[in-house]
PDB file of N, CA and C in Angstrom:
ATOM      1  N   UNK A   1     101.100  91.673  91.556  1.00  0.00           N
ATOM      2  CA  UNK A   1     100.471  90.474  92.077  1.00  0.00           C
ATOM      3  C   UNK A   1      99.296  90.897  92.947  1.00  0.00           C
ATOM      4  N   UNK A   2      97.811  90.444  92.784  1.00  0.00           N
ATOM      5  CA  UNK A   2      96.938  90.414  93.060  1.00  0.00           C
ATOM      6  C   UNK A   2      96.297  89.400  94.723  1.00  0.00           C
ATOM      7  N   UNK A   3      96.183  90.196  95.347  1.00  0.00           N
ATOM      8  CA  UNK A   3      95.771  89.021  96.719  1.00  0.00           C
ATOM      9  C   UNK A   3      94.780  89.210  97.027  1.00  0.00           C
ATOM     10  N   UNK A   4      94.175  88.097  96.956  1.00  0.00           N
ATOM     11  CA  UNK A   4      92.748  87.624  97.373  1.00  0.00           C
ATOM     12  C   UNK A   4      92.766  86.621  98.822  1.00  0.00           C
ATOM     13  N   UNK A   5      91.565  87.049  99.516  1.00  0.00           N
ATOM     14  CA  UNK A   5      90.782  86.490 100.499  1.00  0.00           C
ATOM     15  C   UNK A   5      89.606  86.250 100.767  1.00  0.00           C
ATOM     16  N   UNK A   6      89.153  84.734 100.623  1.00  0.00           N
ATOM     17  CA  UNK A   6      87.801  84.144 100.264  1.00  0.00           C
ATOM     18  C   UNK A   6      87.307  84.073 101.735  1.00  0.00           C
ATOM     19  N   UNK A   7      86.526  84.728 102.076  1.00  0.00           N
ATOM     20  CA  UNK A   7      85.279  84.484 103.404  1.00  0.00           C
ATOM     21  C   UNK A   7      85.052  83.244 103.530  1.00  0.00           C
ATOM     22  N   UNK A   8      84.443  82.970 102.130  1.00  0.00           N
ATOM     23  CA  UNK A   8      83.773  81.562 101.882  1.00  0.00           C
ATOM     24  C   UNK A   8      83.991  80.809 100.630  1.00  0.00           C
ATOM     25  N   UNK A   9      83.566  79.710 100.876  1.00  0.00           N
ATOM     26  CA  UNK A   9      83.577  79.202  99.426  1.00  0.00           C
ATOM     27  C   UNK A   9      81.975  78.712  98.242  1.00  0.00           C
ATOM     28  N   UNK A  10      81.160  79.949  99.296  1.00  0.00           N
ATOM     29  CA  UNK A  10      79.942  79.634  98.407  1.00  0.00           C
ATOM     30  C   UNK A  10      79.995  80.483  97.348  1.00  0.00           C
ATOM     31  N   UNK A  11      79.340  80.119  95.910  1.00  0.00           N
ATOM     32  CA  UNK A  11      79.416  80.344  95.012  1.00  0.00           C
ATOM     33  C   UNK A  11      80.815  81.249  94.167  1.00  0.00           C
ATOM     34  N   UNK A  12      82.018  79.846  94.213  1.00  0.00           N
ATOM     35  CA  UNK A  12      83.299  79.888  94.269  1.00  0.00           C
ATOM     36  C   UNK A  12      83.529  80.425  92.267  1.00  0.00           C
ATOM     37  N   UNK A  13      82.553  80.039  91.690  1.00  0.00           N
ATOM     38  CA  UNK A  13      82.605  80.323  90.283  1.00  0.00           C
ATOM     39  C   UNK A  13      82.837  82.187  89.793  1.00  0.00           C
ATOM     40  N   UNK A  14      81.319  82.264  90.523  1.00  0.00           N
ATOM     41  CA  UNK A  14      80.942  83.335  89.859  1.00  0.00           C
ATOM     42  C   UNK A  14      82.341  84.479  90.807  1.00  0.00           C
ATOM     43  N   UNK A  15      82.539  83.862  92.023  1.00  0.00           N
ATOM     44  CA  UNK A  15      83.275  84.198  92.727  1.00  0.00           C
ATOM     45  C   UNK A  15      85.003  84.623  91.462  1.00  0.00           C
ATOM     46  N   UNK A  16      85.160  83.946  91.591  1.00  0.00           N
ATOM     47  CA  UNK A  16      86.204  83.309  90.059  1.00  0.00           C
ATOM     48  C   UNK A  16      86.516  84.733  88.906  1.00  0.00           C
ATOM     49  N   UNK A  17      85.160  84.454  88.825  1.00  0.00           N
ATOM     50  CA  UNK A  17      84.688  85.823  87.540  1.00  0.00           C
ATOM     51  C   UNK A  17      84.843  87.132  87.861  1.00  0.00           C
ATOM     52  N   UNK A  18      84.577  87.810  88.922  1.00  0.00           N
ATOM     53  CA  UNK A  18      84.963  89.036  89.661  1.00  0.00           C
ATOM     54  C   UNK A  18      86.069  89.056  89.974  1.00  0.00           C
ATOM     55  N   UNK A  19      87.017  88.005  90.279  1.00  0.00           N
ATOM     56  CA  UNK A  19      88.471  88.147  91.005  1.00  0.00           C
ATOM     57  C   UNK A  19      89.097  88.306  89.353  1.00  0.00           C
ATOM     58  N   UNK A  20      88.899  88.072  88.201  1.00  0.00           N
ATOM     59  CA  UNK A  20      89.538  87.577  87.259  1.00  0.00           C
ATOM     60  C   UNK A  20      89.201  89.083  86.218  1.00  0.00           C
ATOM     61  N   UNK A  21      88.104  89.608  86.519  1.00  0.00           N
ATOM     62  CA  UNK A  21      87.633  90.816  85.988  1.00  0.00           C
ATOM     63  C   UNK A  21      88.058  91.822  86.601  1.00  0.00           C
ATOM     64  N   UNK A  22      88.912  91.803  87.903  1.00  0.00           N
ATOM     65  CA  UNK A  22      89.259  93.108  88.701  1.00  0.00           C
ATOM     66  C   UNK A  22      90.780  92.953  88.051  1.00  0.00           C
ATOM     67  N   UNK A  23      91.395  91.291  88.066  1.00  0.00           N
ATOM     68  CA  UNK A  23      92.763  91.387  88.105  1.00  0.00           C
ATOM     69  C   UNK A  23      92.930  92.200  86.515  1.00  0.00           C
ATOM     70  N   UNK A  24      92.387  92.163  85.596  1.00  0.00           N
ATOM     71  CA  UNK A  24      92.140  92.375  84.692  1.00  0.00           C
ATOM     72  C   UNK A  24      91.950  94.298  84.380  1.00  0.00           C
ATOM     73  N   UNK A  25      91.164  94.566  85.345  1.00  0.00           N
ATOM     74  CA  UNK A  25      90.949  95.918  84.925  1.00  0.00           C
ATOM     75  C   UNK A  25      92.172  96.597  85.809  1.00  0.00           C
ATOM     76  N   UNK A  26      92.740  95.856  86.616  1.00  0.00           N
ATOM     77  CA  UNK A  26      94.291  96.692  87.328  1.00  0.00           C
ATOM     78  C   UNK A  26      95.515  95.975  86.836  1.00  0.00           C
ATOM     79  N   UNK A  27      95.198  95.461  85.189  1.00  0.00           N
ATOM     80  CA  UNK A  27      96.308  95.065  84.768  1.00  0.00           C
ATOM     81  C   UNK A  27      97.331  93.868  85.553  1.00  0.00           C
ATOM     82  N   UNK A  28      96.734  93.027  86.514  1.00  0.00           N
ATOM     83  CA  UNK A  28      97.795  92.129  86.970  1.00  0.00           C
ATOM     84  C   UNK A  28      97.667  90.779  86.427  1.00  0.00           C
ATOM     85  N   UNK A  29      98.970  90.287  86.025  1.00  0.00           N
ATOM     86  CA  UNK A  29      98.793  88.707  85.446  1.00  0.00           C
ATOM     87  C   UNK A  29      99.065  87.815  86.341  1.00  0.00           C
ATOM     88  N   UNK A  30      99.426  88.280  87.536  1.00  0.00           N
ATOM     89  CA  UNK A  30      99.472  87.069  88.888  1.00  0.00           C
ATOM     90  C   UNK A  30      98.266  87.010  89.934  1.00  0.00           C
ATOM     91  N   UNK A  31      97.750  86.242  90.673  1.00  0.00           N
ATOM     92  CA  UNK A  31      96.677  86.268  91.440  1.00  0.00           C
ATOM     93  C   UNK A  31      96.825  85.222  92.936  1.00  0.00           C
ATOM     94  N   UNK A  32      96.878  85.852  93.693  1.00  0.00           N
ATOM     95  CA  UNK A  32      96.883  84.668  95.087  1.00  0.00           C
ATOM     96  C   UNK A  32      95.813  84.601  95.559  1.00  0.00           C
ATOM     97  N   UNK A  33      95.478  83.265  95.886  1.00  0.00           N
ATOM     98  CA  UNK A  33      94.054  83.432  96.100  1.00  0.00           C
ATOM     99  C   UNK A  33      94.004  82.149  97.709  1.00  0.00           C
ATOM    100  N   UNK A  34      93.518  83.204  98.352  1.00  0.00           N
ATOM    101  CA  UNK A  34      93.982  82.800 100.320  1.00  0.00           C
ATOM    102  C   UNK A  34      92.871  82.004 100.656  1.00  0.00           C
ATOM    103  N   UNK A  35      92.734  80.836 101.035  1.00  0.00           N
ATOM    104  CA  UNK A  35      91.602  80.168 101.501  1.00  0.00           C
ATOM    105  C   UNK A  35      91.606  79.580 102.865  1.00  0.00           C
ATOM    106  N   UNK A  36      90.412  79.571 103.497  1.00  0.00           N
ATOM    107  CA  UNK A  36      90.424  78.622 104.745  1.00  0.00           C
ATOM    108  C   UNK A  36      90.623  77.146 104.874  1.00  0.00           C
ATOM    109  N   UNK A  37      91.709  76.841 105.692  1.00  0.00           N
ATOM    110  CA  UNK A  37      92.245  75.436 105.279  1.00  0.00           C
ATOM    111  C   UNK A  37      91.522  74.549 105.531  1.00  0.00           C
ATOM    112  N   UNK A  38      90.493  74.730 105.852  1.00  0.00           N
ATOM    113  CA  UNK A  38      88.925  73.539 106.291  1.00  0.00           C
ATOM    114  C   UNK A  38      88.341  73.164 104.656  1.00  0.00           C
ATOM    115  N   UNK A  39      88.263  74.249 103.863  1.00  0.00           N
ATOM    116  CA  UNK A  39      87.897  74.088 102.765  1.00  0.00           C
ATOM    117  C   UNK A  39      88.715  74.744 101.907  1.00  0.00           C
ATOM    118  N   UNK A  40      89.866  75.207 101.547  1.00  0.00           N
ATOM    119  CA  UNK A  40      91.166  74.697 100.692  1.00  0.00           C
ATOM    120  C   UNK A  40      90.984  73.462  99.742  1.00  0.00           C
ATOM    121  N   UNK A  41      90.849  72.099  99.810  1.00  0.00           N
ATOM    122  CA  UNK A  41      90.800  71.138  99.410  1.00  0.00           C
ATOM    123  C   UNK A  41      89.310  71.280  98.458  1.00  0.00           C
ATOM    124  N   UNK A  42      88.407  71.521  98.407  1.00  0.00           N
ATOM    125  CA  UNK A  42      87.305  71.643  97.870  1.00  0.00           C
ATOM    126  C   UNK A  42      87.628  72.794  96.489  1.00  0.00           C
ATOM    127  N   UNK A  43      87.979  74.096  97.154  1.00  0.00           N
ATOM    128  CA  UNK A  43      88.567  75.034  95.822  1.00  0.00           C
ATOM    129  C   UNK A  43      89.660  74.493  95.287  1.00  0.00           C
ATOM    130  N   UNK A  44      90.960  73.909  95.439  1.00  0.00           N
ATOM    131  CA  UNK A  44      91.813  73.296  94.427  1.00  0.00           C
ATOM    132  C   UNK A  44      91.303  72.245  93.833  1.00  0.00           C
ATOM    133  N   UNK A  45      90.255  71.467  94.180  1.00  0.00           N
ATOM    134  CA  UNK A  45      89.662  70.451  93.185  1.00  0.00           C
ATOM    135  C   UNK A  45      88.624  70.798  92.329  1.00  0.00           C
ATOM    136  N   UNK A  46      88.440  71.912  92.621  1.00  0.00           N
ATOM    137  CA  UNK A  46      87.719  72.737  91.068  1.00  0.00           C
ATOM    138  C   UNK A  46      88.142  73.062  90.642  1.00  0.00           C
ATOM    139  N   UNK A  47      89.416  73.962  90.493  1.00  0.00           N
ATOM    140  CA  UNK A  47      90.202  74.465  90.147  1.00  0.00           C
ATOM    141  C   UNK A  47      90.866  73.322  88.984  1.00  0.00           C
ATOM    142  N   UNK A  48      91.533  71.877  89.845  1.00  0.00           N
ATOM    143  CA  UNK A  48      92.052  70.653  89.208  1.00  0.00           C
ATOM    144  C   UNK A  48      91.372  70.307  88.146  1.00  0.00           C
ATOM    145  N   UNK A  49      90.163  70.248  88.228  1.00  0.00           N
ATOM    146  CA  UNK A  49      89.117  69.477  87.820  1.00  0.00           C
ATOM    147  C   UNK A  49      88.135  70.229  86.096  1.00  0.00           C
ATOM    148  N   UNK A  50      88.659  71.872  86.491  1.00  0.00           N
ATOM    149  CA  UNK A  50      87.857  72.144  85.176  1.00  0.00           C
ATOM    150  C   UNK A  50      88.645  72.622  84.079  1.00  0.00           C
ATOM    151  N   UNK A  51      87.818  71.912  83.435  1.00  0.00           N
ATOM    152  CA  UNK A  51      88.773  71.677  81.541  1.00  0.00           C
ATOM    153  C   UNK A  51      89.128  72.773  81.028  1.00  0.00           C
ATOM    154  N   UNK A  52      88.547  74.082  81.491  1.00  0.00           N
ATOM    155  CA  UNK A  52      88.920  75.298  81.290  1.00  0.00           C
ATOM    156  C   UNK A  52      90.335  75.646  81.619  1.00  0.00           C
ATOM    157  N   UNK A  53      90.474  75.069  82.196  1.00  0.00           N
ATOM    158  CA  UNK A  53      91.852  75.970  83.436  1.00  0.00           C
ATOM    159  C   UNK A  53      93.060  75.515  83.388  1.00  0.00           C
ATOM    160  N   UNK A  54      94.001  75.977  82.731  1.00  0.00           N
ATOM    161  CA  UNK A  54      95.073  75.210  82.912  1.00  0.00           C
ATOM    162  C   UNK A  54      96.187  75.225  84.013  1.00  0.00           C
ATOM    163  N   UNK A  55      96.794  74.034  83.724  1.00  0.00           N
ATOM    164  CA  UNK A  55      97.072  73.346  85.198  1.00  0.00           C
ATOM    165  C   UNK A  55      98.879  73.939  84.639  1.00  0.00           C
ATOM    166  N   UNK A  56      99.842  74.218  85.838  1.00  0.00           N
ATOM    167  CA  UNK A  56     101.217  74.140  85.337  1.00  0.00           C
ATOM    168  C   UNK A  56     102.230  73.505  87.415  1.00  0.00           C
ATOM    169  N   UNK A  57     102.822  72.871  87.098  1.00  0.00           N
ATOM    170  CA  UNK A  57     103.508  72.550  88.412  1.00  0.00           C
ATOM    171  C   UNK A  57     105.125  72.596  87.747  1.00  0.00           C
ATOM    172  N   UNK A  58     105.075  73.527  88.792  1.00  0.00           N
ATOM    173  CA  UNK A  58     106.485  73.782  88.965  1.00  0.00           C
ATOM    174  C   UNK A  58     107.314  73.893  90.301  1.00  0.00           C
ATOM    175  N   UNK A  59     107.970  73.055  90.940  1.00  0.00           N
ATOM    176  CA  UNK A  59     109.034  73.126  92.109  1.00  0.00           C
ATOM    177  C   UNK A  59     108.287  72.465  93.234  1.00  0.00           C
ATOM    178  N   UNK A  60     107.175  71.498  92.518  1.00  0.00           N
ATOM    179  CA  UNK A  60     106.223  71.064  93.619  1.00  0.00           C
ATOM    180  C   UNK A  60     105.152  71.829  93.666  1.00  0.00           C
ATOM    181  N   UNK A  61     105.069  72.528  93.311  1.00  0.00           N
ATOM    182  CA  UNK A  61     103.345  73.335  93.359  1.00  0.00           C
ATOM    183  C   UNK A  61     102.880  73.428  92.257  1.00  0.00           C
ATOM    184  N   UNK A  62     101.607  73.762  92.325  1.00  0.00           N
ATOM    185  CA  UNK A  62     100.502  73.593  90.817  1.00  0.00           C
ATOM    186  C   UNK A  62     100.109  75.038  91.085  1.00  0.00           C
ATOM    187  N   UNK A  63     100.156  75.657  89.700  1.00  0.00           N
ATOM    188  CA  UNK A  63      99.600  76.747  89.875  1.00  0.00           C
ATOM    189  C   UNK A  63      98.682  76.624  88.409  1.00  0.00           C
ATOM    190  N   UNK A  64      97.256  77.693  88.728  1.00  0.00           N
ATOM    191  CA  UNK A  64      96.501  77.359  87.773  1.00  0.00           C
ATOM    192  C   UNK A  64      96.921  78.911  86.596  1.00  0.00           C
ATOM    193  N   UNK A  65      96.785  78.647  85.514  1.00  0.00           N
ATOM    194  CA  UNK A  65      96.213  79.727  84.017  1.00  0.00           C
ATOM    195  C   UNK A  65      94.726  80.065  83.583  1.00  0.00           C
ATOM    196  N   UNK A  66      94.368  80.906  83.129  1.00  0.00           N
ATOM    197  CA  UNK A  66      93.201  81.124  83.045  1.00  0.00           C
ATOM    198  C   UNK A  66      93.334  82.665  82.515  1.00  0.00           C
ATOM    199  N   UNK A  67      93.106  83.096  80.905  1.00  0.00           N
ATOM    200  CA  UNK A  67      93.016  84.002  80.274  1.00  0.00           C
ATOM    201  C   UNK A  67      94.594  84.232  80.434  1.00  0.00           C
ATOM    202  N   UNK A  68      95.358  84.245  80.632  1.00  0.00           N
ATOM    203  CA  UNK A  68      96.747  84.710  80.567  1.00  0.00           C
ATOM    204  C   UNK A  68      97.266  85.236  82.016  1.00  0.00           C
ATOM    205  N   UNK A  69      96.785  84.735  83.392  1.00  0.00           N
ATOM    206  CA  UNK A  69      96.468  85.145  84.108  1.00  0.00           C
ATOM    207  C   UNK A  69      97.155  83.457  85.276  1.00  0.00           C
ATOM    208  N   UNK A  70      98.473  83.999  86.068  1.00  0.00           N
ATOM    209  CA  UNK A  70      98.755  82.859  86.545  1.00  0.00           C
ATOM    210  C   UNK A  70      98.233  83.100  88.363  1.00  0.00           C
ATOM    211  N   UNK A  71      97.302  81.843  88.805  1.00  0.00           N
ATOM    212  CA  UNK A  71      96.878  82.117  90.020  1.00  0.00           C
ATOM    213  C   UNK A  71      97.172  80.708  90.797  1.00  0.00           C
ATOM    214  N   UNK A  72      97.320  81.167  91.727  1.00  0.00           N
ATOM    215  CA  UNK A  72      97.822  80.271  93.180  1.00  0.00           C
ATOM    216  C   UNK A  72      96.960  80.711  94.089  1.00  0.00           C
ATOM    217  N   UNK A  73      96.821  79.391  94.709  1.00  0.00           N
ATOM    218  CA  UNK A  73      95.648  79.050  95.548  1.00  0.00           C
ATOM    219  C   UNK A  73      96.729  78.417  96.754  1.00  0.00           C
ATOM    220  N   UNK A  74      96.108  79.614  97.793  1.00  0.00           N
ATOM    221  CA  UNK A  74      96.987  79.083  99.228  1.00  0.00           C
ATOM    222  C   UNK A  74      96.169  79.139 100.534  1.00  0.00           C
ATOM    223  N   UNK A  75      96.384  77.979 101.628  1.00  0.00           N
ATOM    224  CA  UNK A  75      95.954  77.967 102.254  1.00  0.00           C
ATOM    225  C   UNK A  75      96.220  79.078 103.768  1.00  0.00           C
ATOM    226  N   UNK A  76      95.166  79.692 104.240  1.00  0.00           N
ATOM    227  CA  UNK A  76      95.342  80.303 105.208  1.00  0.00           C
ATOM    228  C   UNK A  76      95.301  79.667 106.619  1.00  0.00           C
ATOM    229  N   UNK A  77      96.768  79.099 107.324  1.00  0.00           N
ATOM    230  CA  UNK A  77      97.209  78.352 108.508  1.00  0.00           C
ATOM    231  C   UNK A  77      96.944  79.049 109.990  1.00  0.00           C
ATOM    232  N   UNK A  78      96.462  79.970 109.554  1.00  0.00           N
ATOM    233  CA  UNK A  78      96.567  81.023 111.202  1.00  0.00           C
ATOM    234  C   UNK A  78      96.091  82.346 111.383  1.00  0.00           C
ATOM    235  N   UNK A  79      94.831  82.786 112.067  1.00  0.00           N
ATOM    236  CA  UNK A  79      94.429  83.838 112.219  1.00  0.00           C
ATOM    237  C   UNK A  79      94.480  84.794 113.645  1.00  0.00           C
ATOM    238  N   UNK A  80      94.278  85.350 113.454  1.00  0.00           N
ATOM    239  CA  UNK A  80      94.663  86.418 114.663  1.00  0.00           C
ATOM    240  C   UNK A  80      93.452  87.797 114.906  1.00  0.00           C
TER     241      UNK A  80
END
C-alpha cells in the first residue's frame, strides 16, 4: 500500500498521473491518498465526478479504481 501526501491541490490531474505511474513502477495496487481537510471535498468530487474512474463503496466508504489500482482518499485531521 502506497501513501501519498498532497501539499496542494493545484494541478490535482497531472498530479494523479505521477502518483499512478510511481504506484505502478513499485508494483502496488493500493494507494492512500492524504489531503488537507479545507480542500478534501474539492479532490473527492473529481475523483466522484470523472467518467474515467471507477467508483466502489464498501462499509460506508467509496473508494476509487483506476487501471487496476484501488485508491482512497483521506482526510488529514491534525498536524503537528
Amino acid at each position: 500500500m502506497m501513501t501519498v501526501s498532497l501539499t496542494n491541490k493545484d494541478n490535482f490531474k497531472s498530479k494523479l498521473k505521477s502518483i499512478l505511474d510511481t504506484a505502478k513502477d513499485k508494483g502496488e495496487s493500493g494507494i492512500v491518498i492524504m489531503t488537507d481537510r479545507n480542500w478534501h471535498v474539492e479532490i473527492y468530487d473529481f475523483m466522484i465526478n470523472h467518467k474515467s474512474i471507477g467508483k466502489l463503496k464498501m462499509a460506508g466508504q467509496t473508494f476509487f479504481v483506476i487501471k487496476d489500482m484501488r485508491i482512497e482518499i483521506k482526510a488529514i485531521d491534525f498536524y503537528i
